[in-house]
C-alpha atoms as a PDB file:
ATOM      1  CA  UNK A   1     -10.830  -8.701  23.067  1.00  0.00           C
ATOM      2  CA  UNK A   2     -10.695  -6.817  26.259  1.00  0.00           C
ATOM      3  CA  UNK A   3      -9.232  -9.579  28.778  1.00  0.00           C
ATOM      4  CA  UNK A   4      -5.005 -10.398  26.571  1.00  0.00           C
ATOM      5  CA  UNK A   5      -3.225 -13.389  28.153  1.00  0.00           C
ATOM      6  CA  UNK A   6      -0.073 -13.082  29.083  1.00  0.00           C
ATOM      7  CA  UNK A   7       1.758 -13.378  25.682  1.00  0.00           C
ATOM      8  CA  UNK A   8      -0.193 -11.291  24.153  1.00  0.00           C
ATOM      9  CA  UNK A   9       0.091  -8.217  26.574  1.00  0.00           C
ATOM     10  CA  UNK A  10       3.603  -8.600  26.478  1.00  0.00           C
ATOM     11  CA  UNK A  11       3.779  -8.218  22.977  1.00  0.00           C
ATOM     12  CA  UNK A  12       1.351  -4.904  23.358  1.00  0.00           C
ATOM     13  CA  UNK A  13       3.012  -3.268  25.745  1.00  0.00           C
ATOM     14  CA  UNK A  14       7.119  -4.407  25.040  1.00  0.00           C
ATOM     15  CA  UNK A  15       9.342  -1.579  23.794  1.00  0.00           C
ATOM     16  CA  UNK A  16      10.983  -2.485  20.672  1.00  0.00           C
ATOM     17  CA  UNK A  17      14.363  -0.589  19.118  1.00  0.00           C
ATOM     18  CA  UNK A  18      12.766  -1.287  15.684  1.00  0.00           C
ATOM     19  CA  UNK A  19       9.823  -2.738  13.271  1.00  0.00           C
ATOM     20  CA  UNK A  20       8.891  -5.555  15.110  1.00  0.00           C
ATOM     21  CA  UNK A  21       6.663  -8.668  13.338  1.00  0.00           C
ATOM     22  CA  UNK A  22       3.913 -10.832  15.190  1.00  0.00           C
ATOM     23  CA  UNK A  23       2.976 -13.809  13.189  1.00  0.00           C
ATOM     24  CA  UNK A  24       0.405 -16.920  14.039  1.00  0.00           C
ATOM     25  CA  UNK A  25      -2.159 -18.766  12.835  1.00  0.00           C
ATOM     26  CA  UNK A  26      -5.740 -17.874  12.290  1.00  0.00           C
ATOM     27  CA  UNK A  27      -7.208 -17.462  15.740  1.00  0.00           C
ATOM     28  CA  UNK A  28      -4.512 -16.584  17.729  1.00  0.00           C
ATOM     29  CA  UNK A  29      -5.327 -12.983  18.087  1.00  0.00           C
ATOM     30  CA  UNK A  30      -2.835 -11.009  15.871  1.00  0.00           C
ATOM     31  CA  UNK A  31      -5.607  -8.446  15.742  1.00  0.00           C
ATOM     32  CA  UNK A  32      -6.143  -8.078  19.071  1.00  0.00           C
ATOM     33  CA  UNK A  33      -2.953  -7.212  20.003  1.00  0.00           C
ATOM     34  CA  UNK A  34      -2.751  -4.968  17.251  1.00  0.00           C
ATOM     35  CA  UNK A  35      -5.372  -3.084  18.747  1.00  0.00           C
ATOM     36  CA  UNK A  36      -4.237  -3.359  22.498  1.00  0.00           C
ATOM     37  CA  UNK A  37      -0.724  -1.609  20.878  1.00  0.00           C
ATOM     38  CA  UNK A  38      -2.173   0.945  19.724  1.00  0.00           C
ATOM     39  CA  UNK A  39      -4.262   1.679  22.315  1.00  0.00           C
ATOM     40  CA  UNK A  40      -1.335   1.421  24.739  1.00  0.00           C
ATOM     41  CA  UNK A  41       1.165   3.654  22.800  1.00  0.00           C
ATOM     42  CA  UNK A  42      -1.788   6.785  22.397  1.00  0.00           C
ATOM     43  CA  UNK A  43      -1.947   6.083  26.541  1.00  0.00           C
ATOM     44  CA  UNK A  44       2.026   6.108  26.865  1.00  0.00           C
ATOM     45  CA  UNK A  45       2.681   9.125  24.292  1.00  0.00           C
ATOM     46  CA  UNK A  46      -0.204  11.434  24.930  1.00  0.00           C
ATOM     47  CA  UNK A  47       0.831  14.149  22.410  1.00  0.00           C
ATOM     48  CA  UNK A  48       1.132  11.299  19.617  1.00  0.00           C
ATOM     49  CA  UNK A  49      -1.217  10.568  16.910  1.00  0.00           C
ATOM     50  CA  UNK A  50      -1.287   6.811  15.460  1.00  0.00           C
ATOM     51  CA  UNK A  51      -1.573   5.487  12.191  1.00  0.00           C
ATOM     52  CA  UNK A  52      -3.467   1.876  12.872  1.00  0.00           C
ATOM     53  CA  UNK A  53      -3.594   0.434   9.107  1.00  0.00           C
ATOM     54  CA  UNK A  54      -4.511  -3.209   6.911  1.00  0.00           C
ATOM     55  CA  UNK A  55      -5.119  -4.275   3.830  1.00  0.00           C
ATOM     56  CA  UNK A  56      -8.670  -2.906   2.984  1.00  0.00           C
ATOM     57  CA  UNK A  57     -11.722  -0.660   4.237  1.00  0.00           C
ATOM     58  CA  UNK A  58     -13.891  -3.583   5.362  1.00  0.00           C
ATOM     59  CA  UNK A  59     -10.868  -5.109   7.929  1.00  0.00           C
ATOM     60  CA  UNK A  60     -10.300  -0.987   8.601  1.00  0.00           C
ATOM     61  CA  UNK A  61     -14.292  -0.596   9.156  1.00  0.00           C
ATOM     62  CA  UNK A  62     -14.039  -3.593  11.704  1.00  0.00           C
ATOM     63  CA  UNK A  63     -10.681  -2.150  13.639  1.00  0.00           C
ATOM     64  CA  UNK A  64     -12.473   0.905  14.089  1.00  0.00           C
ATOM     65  CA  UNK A  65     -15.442  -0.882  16.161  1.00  0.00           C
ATOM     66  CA  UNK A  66     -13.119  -3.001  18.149  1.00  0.00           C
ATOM     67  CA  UNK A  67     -11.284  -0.266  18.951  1.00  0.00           C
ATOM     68  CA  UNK A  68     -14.463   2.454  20.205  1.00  0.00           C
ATOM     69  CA  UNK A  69     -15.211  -0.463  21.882  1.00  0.00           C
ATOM     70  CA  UNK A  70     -11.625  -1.237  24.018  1.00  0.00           C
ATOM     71  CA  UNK A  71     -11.217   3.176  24.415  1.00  0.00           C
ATOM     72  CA  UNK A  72     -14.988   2.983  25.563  1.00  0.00           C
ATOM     73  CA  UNK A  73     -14.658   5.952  27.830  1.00  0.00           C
ATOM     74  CA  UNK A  74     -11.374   6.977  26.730  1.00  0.00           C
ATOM     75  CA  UNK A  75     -12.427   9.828  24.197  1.00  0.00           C
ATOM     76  CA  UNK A  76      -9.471  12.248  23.889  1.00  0.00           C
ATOM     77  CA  UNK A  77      -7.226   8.738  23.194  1.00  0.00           C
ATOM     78  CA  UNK A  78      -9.277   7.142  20.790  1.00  0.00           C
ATOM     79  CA  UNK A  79      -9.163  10.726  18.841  1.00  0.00           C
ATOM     80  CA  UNK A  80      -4.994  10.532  18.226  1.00  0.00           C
ATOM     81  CA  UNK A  81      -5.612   7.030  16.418  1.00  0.00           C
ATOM     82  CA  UNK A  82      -6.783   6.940  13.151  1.00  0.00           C
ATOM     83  CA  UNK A  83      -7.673   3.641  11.276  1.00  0.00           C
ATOM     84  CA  UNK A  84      -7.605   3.205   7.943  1.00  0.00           C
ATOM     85  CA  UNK A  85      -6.600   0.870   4.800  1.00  0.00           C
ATOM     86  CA  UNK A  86      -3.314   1.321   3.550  1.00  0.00           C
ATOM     87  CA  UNK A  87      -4.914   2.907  -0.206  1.00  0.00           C
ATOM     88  CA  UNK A  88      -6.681   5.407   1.629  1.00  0.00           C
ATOM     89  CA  UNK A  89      -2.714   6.236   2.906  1.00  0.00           C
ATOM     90  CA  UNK A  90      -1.723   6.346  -0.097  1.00  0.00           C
ATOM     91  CA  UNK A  91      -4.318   8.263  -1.767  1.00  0.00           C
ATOM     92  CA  UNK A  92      -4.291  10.661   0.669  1.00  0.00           C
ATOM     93  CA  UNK A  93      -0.788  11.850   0.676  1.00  0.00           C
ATOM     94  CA  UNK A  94      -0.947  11.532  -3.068  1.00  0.00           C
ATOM     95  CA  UNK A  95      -3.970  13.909  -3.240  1.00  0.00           C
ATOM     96  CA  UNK A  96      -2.560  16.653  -1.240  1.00  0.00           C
ATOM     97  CA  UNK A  97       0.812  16.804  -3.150  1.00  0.00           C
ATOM     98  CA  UNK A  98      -0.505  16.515  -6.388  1.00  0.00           C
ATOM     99  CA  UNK A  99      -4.282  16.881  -6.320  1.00  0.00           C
ATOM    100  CA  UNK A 100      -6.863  14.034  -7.466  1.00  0.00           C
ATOM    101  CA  UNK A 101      -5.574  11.115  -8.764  1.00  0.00           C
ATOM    102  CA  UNK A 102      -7.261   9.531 -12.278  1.00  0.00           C
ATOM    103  CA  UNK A 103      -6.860   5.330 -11.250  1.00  0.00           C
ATOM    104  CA  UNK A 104      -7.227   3.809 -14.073  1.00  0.00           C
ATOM    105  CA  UNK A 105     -10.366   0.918 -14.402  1.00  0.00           C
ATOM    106  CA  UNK A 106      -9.216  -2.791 -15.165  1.00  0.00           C
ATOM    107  CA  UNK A 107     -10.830  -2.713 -18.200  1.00  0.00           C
ATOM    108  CA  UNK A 108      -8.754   0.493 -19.460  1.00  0.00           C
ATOM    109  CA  UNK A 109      -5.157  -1.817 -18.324  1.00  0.00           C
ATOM    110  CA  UNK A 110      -7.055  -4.696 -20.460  1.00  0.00           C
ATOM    111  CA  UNK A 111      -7.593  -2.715 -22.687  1.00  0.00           C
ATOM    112  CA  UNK A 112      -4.030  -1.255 -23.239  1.00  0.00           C
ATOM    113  CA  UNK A 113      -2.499  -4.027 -23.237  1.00  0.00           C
ATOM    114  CA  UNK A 114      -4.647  -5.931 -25.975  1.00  0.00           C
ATOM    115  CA  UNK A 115      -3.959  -3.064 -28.380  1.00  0.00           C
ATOM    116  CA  UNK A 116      -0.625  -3.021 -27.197  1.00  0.00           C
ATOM    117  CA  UNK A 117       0.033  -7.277 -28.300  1.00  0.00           C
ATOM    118  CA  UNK A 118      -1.577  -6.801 -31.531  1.00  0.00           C
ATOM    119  CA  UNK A 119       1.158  -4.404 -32.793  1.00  0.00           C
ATOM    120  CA  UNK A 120       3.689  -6.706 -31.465  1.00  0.00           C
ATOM    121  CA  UNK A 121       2.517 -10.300 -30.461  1.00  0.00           C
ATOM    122  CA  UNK A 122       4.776 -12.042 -28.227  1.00  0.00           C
ATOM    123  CA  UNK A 123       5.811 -15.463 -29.407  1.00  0.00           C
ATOM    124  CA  UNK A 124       3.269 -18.440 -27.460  1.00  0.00           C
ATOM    125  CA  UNK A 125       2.405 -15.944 -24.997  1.00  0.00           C
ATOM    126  CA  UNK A 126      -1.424 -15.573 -24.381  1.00  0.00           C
ATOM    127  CA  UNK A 127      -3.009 -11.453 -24.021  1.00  0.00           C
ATOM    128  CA  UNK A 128      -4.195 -13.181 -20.129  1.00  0.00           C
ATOM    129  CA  UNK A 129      -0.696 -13.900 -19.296  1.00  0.00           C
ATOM    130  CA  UNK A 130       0.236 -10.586 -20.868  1.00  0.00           C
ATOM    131  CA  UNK A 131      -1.713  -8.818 -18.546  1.00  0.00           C
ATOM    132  CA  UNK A 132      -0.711 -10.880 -15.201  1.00  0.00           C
ATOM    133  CA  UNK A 133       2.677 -10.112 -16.050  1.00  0.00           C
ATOM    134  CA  UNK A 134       1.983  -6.270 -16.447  1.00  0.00           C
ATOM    135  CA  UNK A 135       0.006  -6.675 -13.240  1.00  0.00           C
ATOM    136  CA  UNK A 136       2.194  -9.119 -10.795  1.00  0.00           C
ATOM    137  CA  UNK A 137       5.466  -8.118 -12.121  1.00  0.00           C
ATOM    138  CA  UNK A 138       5.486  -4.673 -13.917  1.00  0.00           C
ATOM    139  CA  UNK A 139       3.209  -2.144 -12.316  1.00  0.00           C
ATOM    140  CA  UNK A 140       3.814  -4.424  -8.781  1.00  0.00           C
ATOM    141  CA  UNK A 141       7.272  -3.767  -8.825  1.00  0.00           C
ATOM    142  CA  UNK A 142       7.221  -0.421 -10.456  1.00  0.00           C
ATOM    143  CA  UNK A 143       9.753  -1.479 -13.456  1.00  0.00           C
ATOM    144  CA  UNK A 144      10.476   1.267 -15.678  1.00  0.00           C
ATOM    145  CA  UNK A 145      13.788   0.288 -18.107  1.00  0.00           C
ATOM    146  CA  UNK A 146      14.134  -2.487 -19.526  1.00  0.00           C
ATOM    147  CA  UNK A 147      17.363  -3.635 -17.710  1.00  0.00           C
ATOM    148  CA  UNK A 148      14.970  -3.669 -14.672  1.00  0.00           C
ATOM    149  CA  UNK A 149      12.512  -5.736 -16.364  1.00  0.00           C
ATOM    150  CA  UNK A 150      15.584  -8.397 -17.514  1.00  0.00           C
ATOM    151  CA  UNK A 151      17.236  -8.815 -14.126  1.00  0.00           C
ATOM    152  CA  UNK A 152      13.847  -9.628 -11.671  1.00  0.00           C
ATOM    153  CA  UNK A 153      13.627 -12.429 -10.653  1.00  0.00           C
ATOM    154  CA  UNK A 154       9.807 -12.616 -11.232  1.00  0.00           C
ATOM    155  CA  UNK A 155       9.601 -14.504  -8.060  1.00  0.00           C
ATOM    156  CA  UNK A 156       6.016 -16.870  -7.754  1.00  0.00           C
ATOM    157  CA  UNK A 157       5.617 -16.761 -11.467  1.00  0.00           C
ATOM    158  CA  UNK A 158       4.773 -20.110 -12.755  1.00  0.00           C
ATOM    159  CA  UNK A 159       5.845 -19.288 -16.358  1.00  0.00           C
ATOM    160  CA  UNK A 160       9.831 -19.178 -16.724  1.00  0.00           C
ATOM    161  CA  UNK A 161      10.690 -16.320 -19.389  1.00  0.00           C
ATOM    162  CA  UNK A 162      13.426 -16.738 -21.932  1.00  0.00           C
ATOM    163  CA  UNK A 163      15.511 -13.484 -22.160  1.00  0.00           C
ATOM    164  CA  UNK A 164      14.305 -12.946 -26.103  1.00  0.00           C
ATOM    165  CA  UNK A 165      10.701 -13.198 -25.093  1.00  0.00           C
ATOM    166  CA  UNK A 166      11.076 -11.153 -21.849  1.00  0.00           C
ATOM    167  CA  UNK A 167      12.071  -7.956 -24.422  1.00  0.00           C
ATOM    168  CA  UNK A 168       9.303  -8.947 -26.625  1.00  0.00           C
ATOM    169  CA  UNK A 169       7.104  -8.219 -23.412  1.00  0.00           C
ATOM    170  CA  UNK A 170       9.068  -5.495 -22.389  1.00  0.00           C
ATOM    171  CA  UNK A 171       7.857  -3.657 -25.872  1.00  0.00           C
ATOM    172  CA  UNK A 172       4.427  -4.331 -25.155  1.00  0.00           C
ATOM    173  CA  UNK A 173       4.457  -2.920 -21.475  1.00  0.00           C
ATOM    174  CA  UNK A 174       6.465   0.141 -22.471  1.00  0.00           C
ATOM    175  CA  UNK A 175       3.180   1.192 -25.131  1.00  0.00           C
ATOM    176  CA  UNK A 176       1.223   0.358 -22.212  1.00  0.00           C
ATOM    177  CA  UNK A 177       2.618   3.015 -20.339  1.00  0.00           C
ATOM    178  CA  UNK A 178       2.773   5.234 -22.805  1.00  0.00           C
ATOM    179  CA  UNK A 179      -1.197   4.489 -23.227  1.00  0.00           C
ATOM    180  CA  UNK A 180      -1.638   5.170 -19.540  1.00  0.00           C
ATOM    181  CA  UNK A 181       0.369   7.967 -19.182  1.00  0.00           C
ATOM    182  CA  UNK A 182      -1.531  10.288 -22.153  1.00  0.00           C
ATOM    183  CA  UNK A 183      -4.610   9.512 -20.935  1.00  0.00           C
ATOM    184  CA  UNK A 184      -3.336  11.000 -17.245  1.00  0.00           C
ATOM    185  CA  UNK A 185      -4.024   7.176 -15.608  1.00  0.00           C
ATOM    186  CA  UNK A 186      -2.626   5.836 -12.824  1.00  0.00           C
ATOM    187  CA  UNK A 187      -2.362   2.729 -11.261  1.00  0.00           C
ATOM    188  CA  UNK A 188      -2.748   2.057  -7.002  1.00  0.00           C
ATOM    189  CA  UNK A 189       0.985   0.551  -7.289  1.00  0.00           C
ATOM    190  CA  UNK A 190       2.134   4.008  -9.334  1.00  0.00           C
ATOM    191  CA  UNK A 191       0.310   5.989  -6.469  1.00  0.00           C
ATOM    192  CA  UNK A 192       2.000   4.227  -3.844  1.00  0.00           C
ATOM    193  CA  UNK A 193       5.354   4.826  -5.672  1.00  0.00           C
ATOM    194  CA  UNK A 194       4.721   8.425  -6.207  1.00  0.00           C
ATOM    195  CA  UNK A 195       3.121   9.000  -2.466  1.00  0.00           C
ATOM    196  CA  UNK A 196       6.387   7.166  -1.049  1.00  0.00           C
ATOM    197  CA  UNK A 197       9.334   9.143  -3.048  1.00  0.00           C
ATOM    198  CA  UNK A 198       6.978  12.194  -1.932  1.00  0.00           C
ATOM    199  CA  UNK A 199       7.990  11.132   1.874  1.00  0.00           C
ATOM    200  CA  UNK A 200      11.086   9.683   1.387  1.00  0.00           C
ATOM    201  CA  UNK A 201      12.423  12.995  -0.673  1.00  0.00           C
ATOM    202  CA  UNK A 202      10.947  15.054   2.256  1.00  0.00           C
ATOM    203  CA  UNK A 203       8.475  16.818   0.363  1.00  0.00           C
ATOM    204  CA  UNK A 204       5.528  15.963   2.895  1.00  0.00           C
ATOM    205  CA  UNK A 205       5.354  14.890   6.136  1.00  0.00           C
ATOM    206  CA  UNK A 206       2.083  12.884   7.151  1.00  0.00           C
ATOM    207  CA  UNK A 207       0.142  13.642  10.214  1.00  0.00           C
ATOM    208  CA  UNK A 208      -3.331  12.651  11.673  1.00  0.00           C
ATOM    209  CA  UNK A 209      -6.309  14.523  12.123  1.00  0.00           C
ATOM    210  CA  UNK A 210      -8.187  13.818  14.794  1.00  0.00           C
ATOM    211  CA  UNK A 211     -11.411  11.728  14.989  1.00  0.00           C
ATOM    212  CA  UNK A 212     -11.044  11.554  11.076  1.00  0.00           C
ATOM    213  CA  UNK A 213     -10.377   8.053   9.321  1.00  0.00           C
ATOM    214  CA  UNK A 214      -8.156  10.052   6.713  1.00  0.00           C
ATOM    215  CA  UNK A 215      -4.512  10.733   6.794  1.00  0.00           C
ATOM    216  CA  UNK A 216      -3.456  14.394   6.370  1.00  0.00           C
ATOM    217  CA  UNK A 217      -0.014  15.568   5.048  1.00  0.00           C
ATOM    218  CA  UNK A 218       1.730  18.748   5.323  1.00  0.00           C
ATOM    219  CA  UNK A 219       4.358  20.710   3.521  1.00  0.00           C
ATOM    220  CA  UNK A 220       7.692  19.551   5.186  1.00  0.00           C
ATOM    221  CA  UNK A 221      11.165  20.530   3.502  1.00  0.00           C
ATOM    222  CA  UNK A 222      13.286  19.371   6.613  1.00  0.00           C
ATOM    223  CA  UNK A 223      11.347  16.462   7.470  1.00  0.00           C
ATOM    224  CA  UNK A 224      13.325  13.477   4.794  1.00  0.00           C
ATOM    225  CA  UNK A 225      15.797  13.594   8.364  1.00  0.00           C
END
């Protein structure tokens, strides 16, 4: 972890004019240099804070240790990093423009959609692939009208869709919303939705508090530029 060959510090310490992607195999240390970048652009930019983030708390849990281990000694750095999972990102900007979010339970989405295909059963469709479409396609891809739902492409579904059954579904999944949306639930991909127009419309502008594993926001009405 401490000791990077060659290829790897280059990649940690490069300057890049954009996102940049580092891709391998299991093993080949993706993580570490993840780690060593970070840890090299707090060092390089001392009045910037860092955002080091993956998929869940348990990978975020284990970057943190790594990296108290590799700033051993390096206290006021390791304090402009925070680590985190990406729903704790979104959760927290979320919950400081618009308070505490209600996430709705699988079993309340199961739910909604069961009641939702017995008012209008769609033709050889089963409820389970009822609900994997409302999960992998709708709520993924945040599709709200139905000319959104009839153009995607639905890409890595199995199942092709005929047009006529696709608006038979699309009934179902607009009462599912519906359902949802009067009992004040929201799903993780609806609160990353709502947390990115919030940035993107300039409404908040995230920053880091220190030694914290949260992501603060503040009121920003310029920042959108």
């Amino acid at each position: 972890m401490v000791f990077l060959h060659p290829t790897q510090r280059r990649l940690a310490t490069m300057a890049f004019t954009g996102p940049a992607r580092v891709a391998g195999s299991a093993g080949t240390g993706k993580t570490v240099v993840a780690l060593h970048r970070a840890a090299h652009l707090a060092r390089a930019h001392p009045d910037a804070r860092l955002l080091l983030t993956t998929f869940n708390d348990a990978l975020a849990a284990a970057l943190r240790t790594k990296l108290e281990l590799l700033l051993d000694g390096e206290a006021e750095v390791r304090e402009r990093i925070t680590v985190t999972s990406l729903d704790n990102v979104a959760l927290d900007i979320y919950r400081e423009a618009f308070g505490e979010p209600q996430i709705a339970e699988p079993a309340a989405i199961a739910s909604a959609v069961s009641q939702a295909c017995q008012g209008s059963a769609p033709q050889r469709l089963s409820v389970p692939f009822v609900q994997s479409e409302w999960a992998d396609v709708i709520d993924e891809w945040q599709l709200d009208t139905w000319e959104a739902y009839r153009d995607v492409p639905r890409l890595g579904r199995k199942k092709g869709l005929r047009q006529e059954q696709r608006a038979e579904l699309w009934a179902i999944f607009e009462q599912v919303g519906a359902t949802l949306d009067s009992s004040g639930l929201l799903t993780m991909p609806r609160i990353y939705a709502v947390a990115t127009r919030s940035l993107s419309e300039g409404e908040l502008r995230p920053s880091i508090s220190p030694s914290s594993t949260r992501l603060k926001t503040s009121a920003c009405p310029s920042c959108a530029s």
